[in-house]
Structures are given as structure tokens and as C-alpha cells.
C-alpha atoms as a PDB file:
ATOM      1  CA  UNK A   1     103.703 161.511   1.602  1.00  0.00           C
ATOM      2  CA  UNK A   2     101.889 162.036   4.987  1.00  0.00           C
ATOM      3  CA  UNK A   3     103.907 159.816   7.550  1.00  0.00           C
ATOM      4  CA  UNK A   4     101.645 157.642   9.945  1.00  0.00           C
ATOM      5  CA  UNK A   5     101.412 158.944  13.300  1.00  0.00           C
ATOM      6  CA  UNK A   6     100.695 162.724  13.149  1.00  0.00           C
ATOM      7  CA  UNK A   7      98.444 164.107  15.292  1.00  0.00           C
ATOM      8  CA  UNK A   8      94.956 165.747  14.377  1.00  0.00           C
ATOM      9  CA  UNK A   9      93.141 168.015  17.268  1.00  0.00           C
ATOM     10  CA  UNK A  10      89.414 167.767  18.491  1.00  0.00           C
ATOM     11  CA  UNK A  11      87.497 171.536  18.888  1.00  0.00           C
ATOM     12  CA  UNK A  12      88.686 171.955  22.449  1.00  0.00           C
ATOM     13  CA  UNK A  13      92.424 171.536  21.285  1.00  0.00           C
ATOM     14  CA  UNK A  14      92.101 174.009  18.883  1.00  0.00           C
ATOM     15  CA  UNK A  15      90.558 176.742  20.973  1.00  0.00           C
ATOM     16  CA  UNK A  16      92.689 176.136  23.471  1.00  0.00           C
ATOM     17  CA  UNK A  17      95.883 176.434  20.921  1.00  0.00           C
ATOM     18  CA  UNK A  18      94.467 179.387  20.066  1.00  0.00           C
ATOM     19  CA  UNK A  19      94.403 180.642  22.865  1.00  0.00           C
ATOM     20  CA  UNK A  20      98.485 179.923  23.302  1.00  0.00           C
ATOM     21  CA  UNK A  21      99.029 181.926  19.986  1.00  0.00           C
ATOM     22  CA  UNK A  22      97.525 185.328  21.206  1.00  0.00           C
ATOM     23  CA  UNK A  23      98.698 184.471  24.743  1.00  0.00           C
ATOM     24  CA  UNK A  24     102.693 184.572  23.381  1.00  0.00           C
ATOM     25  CA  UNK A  25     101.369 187.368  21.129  1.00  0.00           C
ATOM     26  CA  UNK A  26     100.804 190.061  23.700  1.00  0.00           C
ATOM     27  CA  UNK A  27     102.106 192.884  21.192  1.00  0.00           C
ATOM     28  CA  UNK A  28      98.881 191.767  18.493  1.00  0.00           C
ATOM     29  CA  UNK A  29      95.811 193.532  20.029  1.00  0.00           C
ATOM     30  CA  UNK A  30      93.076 191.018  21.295  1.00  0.00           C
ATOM     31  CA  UNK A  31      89.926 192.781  19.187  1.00  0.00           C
ATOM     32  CA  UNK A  32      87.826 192.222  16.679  1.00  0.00           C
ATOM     33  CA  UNK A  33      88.997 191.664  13.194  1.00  0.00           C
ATOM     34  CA  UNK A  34      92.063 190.289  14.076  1.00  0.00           C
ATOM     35  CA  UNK A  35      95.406 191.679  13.255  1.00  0.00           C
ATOM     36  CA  UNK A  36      96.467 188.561  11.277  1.00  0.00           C
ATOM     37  CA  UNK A  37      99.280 190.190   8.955  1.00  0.00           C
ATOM     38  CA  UNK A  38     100.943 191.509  12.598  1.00  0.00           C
ATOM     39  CA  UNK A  39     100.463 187.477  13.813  1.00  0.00           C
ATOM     40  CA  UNK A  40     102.006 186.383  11.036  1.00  0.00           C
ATOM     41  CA  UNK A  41     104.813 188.955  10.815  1.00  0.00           C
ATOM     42  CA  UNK A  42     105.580 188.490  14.576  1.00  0.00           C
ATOM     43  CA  UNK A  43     106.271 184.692  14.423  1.00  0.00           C
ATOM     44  CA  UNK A  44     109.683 183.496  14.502  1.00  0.00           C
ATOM     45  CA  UNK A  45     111.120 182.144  11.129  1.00  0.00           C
ATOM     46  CA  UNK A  46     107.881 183.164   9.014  1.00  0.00           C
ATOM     47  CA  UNK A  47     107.381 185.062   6.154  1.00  0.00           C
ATOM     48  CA  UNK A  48     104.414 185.934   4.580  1.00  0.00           C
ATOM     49  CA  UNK A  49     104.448 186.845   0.808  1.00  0.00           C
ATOM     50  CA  UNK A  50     101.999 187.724  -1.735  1.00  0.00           C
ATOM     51  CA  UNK A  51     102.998 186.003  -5.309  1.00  0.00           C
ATOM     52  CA  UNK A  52     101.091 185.976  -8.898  1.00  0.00           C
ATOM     53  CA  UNK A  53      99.762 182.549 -10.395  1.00  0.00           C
ATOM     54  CA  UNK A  54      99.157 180.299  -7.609  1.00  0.00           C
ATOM     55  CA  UNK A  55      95.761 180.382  -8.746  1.00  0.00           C
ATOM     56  CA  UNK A  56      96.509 180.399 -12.558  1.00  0.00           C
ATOM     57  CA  UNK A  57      99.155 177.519 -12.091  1.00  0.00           C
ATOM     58  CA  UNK A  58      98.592 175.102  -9.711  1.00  0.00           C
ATOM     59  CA  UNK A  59      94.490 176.194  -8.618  1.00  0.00           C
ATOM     60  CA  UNK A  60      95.548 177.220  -4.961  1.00  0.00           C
ATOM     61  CA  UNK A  61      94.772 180.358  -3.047  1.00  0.00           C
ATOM     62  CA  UNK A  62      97.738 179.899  -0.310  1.00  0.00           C
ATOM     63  CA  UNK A  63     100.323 177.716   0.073  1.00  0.00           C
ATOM     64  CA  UNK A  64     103.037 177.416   3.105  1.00  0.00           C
ATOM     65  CA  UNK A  65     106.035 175.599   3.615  1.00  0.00           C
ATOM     66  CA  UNK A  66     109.816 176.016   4.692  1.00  0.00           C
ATOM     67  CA  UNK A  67     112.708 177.364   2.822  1.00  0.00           C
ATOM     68  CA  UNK A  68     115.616 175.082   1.543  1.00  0.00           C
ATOM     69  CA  UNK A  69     118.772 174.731   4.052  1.00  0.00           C
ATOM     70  CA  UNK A  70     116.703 177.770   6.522  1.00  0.00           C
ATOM     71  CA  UNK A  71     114.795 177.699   9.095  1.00  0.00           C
ATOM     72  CA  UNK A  72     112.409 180.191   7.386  1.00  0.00           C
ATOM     73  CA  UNK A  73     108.730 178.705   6.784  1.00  0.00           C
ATOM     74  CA  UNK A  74     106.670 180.514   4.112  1.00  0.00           C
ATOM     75  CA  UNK A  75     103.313 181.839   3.825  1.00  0.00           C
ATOM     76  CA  UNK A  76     102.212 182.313   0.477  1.00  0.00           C
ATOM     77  CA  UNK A  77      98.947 183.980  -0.743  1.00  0.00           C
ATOM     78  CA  UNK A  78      98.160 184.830  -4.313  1.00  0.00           C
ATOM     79  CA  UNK A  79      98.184 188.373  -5.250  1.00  0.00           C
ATOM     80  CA  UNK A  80      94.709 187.302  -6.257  1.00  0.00           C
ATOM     81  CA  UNK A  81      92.967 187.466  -2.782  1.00  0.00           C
ATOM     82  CA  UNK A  82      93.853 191.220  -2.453  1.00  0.00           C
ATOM     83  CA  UNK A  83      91.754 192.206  -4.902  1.00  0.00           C
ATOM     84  CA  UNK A  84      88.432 190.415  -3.199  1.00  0.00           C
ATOM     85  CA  UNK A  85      86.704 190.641  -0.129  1.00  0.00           C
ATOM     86  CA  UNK A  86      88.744 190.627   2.922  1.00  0.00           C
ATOM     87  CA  UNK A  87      87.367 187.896   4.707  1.00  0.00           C
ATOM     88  CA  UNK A  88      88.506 185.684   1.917  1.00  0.00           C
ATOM     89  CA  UNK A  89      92.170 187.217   2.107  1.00  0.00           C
ATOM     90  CA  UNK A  90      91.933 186.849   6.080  1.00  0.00           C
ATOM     91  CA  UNK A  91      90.336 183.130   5.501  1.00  0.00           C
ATOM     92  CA  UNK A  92      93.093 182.162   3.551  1.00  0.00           C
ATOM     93  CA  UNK A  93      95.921 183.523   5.313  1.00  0.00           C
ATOM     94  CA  UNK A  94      94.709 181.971   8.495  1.00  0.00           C
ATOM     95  CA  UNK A  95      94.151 178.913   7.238  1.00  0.00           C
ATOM     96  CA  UNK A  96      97.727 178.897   5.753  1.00  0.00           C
ATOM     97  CA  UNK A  97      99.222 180.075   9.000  1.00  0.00           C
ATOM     98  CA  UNK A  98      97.490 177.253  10.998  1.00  0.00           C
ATOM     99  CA  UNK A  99      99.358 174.660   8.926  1.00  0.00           C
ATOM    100  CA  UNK A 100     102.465 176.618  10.262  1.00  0.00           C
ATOM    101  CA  UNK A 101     100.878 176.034  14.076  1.00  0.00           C
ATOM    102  CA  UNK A 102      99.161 172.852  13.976  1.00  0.00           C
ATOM    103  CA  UNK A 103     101.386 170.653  11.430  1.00  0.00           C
ATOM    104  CA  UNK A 104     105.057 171.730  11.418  1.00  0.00           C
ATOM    105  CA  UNK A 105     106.043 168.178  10.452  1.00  0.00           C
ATOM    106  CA  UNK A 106     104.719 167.969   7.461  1.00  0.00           C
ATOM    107  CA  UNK A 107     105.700 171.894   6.477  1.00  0.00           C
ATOM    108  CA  UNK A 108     109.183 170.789   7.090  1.00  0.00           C
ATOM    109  CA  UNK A 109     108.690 167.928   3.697  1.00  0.00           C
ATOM    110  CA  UNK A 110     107.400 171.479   1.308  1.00  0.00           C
ATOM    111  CA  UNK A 111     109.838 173.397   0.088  1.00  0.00           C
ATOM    112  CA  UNK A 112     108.399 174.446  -3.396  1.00  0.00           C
ATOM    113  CA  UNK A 113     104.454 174.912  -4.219  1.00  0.00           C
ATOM    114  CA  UNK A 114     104.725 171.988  -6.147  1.00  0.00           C
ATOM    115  CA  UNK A 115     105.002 169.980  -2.754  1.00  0.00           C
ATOM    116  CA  UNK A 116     102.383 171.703  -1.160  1.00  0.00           C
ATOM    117  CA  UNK A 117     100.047 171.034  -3.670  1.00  0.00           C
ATOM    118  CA  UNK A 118     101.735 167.056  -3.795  1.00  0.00           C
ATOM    119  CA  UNK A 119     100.552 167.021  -0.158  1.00  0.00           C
ATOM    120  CA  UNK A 120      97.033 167.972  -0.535  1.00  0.00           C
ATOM    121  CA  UNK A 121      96.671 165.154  -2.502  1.00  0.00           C
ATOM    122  CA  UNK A 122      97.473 162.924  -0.138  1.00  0.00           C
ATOM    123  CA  UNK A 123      94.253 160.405   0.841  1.00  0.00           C
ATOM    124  CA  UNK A 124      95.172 161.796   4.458  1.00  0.00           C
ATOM    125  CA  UNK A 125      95.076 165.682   3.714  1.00  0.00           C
ATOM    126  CA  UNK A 126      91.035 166.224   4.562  1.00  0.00           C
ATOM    127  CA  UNK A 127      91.706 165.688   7.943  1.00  0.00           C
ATOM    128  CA  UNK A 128      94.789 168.296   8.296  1.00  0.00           C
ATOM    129  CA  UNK A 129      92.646 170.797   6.252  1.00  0.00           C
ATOM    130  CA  UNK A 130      89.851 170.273   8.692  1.00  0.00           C
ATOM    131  CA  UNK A 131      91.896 171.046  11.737  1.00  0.00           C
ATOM    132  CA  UNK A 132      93.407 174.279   9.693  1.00  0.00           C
ATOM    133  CA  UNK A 133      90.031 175.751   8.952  1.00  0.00           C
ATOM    134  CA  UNK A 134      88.041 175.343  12.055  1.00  0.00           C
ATOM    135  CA  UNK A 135      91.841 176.765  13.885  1.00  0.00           C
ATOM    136  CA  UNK A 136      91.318 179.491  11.230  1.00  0.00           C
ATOM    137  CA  UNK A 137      88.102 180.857  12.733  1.00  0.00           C
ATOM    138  CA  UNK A 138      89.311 180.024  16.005  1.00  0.00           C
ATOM    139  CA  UNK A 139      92.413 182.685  15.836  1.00  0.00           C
ATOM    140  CA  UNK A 140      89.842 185.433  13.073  1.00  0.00           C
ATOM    141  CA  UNK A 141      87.240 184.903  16.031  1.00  0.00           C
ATOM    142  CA  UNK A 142      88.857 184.106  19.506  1.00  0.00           C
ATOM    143  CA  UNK A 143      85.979 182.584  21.621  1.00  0.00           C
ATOM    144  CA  UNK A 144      86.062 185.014  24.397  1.00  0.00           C
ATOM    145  CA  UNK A 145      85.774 188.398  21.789  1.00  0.00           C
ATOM    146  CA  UNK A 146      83.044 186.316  20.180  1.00  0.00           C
ATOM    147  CA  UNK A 147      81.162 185.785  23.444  1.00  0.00           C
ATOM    148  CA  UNK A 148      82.269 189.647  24.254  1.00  0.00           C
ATOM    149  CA  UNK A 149      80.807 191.369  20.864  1.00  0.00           C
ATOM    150  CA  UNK A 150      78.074 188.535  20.651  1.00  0.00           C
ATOM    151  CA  UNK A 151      76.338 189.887  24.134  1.00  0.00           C
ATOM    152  CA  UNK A 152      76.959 193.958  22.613  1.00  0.00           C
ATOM    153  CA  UNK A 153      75.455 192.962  19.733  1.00  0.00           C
ATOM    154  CA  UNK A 154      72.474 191.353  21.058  1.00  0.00           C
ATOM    155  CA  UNK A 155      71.992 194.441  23.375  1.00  0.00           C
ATOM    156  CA  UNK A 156      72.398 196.687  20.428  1.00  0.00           C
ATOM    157  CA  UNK A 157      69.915 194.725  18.463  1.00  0.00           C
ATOM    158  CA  UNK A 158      67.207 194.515  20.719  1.00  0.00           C
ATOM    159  CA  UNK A 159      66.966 198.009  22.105  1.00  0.00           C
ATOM    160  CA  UNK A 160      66.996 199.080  18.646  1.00  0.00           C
ATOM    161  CA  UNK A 161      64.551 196.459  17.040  1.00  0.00           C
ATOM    162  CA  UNK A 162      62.801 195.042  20.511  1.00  0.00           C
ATOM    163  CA  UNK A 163      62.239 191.495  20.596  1.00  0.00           C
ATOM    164  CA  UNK A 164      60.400 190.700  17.735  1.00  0.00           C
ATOM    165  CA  UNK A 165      60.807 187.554  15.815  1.00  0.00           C
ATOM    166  CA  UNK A 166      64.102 185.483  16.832  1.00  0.00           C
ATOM    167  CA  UNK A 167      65.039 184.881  13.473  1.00  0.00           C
ATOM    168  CA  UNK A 168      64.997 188.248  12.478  1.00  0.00           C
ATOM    169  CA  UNK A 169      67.314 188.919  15.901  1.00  0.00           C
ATOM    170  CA  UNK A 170      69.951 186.010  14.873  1.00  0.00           C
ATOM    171  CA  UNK A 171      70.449 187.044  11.522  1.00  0.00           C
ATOM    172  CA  UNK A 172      70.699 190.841  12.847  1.00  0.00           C
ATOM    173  CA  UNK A 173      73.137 189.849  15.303  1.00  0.00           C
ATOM    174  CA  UNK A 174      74.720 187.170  13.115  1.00  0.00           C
ATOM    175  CA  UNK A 175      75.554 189.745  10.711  1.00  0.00           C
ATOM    176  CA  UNK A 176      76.606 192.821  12.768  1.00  0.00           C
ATOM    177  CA  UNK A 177      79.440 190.087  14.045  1.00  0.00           C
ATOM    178  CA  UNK A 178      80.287 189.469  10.614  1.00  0.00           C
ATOM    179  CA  UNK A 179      80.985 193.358  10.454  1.00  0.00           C
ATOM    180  CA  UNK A 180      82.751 193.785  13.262  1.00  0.00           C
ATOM    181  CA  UNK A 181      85.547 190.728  12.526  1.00  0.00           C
ATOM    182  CA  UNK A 182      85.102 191.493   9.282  1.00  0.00           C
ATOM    183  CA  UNK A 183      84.136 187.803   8.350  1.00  0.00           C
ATOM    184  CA  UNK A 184      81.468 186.495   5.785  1.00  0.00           C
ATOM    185  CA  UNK A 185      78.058 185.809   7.768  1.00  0.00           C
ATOM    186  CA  UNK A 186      78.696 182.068   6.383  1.00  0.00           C
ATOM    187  CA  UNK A 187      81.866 182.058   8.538  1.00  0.00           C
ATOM    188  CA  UNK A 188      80.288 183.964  12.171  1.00  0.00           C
ATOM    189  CA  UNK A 189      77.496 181.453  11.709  1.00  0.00           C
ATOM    190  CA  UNK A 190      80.098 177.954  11.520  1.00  0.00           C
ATOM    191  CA  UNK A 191      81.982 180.065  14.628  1.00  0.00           C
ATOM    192  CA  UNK A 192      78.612 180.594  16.742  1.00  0.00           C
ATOM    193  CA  UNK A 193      77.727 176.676  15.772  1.00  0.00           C
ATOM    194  CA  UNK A 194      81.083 175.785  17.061  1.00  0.00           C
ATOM    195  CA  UNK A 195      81.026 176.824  20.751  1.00  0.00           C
END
């Protein structure tokens, strides 16, 4: 189902495609815990939608893909994800909005969940899901407000707790990040890893 030829992105392409979105998006405010309902709202031809059952039905958090005879794409995320933690309502709807970004070809084949969820099965899929999820933390944690709250943090941290012992200071400043982008500590920590 995945045609031969499609492009997949190293680290540097994605931050710097992340970079483009928030660049065209002046009107979403560059800051921690990023506005990603406004992102989503703002782009042309998308629609984001919370549903029942995706979860129940077909096992899937999120789903995206392009409306019959429109140029309308879909974001889909199951009613589900409102009820938990927000990072895992803000992991999945970036994630699904990054297939909108990165891999418009193949959105353009879905037009029901049932194709979406044909697609991940696909022997090619891990590698599209890899570039979605490492572009999701690049748009929920833009490097440069990373490197900005990182150096507050730090700051904060040490005048409050002094020096001490460096692994008490990471996790300290791993998790006030993880407050301020309102991300698991799981997720600051792959970010901090990445850059």
C-alpha cells in the first residue's frame, strides 16, 4: 500500500521542518506547552475531530487522512485521550498532525479509519511512524524554547538546591521541563537526548 519512493527525514530535517511550521504560524504563540489545537485549527484544509471507538474498534488512539472528493484532511483523536493526561492527548495529536506535514502522499490513499489502520500495517509503516514521533516532540518542544526554559530551569534549580549531586540536578531540571510543556518526563528526556 506504501508506494516505493517516499521520502523519510533524518533529525536535522525534522527540526528544521519544524521550524517552517511555527515560522508560517506566526498567529500560534512560540511558548511552552505548545498551542497544538490552534496549529491544527490554523492549517489549511484540516480538521481536527474528537470521535468515540477508535480505541474500542480498530485499537488506535488517532487516525488522519483526507476526505472523499475534498480537499479536507482529517485529524482524528478518540474521545478517549481527553479523559487522560494531557501529554498523551498532546502526544497523539501531534503525532497525527505530523503525518499531515511529513507524509501527505500517503494521507491522500486514507479516506476511512479502516485505511489508516490498512496502512500501518504496511512492512514499511515503522519508518513513517518514526519520523511522526520524533517531529511530534520536535513541534510539543521546539529546540530553541527547550534550550530557552532548559538554561531557566537549571538556574532555578541550582540557586534553590546548590550544586549537589548531578543526578539529583537532571532529574530536577528534567522534570520542571516536563511541567512547563506539559510533557511526560519520559518524553523531555527522548527531547534533551535528541539535540
Amino acid at each position: 500500500m506504501i508506494p516505493d519512493g517516499l521520502i523519510t527525514y533524518s533529525n536535522t530535517d525534522l527540526e528544521r521542518k519544524s521550524l517552517e511550521v511555527f515560522r508560517r504560524r506566526p498567529d500560534v504563540p512560540f511558548e511552552a506547552r505548545v498551542n497544538l489545537e490552534l496549529l491544527v485549527e490554523l492549517e489549511k484544509d484540516v480538521r481536527l475531530t474528537i470521535v468515540d471507538g477508535l480505541i474500542a474498534k480498530w485499537g488506535i488512539e488517532g487516525a488522519v487522512g483526507i476526505n472523499f472528493m475534498s480537499p479536507t484532511r482529517f485529524v482524528l483523536v478518540d474521545s478517549l485521550m481527553l479523559s487522560r493526561h494531557w501529554p498523551e492527548y498532546a502526544s497523539v495529536l501531534a503525532e497525527e498532525y505530523s503525518h499531515i506535514v511529513l507524509h501527505p502522499a500517503l494521507i491522500q490513499q486514507v479516506h476511512e479509519v479502516e485505511d489508516f489502520v490498512d496502512l500501518q500495517s504496511d512492512p514499511q509503516w515503522g519508518r513513517f511512524e518514526a519520523d511522526a514521533k520524533h517531529f511530534a516532540l520536535c513541534l510539543r518542544m521546539p529546540f530553541k524554547l527547550v534550550q530557552f526554559e532548559l538554561a531557566h530551569a537549571y538556574a532555578e534549580i541550582v540557586k534553590e538546591h546548590g550544586f549537589g549531586s548531578v543526578e539529583r540536578i537532571e532529574k530536577l531540571t528534567r522534570n520542571a521541563l516536563a511541567l512547563r510543556f506539559r510533557v511526560s518526563a519520559r518524553d523531555i528526556q527522548r527531547r534533551l537526548l535528541a539535540m
